[in-house]
Protein backbone atom coordinates (compact mmCIF):
# COMPACT_ATOMS: atom_id res chain seq x y z
CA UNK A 1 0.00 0.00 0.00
CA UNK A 2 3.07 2.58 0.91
CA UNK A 3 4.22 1.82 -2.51
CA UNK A 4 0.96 2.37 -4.02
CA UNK A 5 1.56 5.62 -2.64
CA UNK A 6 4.89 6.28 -3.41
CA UNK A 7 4.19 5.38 -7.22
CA UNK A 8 0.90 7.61 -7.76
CA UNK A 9 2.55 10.64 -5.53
CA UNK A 10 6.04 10.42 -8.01
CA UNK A 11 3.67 10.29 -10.94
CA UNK A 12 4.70 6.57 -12.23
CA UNK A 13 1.21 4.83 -11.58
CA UNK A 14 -1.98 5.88 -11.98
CA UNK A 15 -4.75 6.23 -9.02
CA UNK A 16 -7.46 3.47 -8.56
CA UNK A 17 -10.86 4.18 -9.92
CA UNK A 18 -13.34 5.00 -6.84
CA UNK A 19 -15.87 3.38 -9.59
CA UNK A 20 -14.48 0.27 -9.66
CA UNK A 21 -15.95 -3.01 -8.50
CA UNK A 22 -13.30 -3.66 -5.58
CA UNK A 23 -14.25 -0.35 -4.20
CA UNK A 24 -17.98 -1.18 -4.01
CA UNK A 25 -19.60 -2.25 -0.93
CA UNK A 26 -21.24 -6.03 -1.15
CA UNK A 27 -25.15 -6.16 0.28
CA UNK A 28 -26.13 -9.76 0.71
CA UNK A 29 -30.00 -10.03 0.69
CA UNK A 30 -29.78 -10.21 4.52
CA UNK A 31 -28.43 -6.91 5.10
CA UNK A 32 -30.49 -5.71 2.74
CA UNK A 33 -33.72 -6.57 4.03
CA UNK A 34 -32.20 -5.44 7.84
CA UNK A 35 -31.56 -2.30 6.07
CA UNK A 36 -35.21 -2.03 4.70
CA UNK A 37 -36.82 -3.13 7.75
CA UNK A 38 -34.68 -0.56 10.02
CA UNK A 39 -35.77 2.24 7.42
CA UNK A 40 -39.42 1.48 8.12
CA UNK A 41 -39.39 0.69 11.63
CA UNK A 42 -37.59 4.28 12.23
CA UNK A 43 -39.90 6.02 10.12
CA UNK A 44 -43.19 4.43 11.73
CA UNK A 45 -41.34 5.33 15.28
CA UNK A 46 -41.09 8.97 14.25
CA UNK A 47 -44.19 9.14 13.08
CA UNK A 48 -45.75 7.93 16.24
CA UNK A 49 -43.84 10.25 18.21
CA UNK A 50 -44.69 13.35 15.90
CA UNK A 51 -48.40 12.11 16.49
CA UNK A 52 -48.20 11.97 20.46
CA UNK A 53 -46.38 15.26 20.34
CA UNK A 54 -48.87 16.80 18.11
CA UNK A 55 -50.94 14.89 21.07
CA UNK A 56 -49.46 16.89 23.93
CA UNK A 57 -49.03 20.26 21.91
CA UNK A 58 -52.72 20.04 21.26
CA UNK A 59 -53.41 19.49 25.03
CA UNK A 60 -55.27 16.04 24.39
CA UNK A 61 -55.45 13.90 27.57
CA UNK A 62 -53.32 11.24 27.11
CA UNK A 63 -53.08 7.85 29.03
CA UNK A 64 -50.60 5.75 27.59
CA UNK A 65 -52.10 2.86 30.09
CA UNK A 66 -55.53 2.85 28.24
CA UNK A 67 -55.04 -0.34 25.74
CA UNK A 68 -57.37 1.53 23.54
CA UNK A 69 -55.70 3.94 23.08
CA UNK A 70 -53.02 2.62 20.85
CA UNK A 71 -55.15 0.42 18.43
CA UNK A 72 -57.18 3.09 17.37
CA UNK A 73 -55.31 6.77 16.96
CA UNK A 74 -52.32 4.73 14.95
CA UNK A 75 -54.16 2.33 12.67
CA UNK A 76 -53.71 4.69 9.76
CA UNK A 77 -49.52 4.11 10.69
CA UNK A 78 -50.14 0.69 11.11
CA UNK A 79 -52.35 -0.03 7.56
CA UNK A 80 -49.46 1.73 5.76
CA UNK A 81 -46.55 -0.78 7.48
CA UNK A 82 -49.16 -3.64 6.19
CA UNK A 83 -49.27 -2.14 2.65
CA UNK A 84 -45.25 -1.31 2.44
CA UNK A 85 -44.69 -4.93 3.74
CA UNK A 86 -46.90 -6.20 0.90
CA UNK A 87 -44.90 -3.66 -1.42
CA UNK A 88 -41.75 -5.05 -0.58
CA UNK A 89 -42.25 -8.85 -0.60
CA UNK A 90 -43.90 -8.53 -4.40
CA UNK A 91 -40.96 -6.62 -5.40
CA UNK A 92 -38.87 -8.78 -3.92
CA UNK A 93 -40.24 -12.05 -5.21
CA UNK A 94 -42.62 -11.35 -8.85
CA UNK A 95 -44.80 -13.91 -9.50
């Protein structure tokens, strides 16, 4: 690698191509998926918490002990996780 160095600084070798295959990063279908999942998960998270700030800013009472609570003010959140899942696995495996 020092020569590397040595050679492109004194102008007798070229430098590497940041394009090239070796330099790309390798995303097996597991990491992949953990990436799309984590995207998702973080973005229903946020909005959950915008909605329970939007909650408090409003000055709704809110009892996060009430089990009924939860069901019902997110299922819109929750329906769109069902349809992105549904996105993703025909994407990922056409018929």
């Amino acid at each position: 690698m020092l020569r590397k160095l040595y050679a492109t600084v004194s102008g007798s070798c070229c430098s590497d191509n940041s394009d090239s295959p070796q330099h790309q990063e390798v995303l097996l279908p597991g990491s992949l998926y953990g990436m799309i999942i984590k995207e998702r998960m973080e973005e229903i998270l946020n909005n959950i918490r915008n909605n329970i700030a939007a909650d408090v800013r409003s000055g709704a009472a809110i009892d996060f002990n009430d089990s009924k609570m939860f069901p019902i003010r997110y299922r819109p959140i929750i329906n769109k996780l069902k349809v992105q899942k549904k996105d993703i696995l025909r994407k990922s495996y056409p018929e």
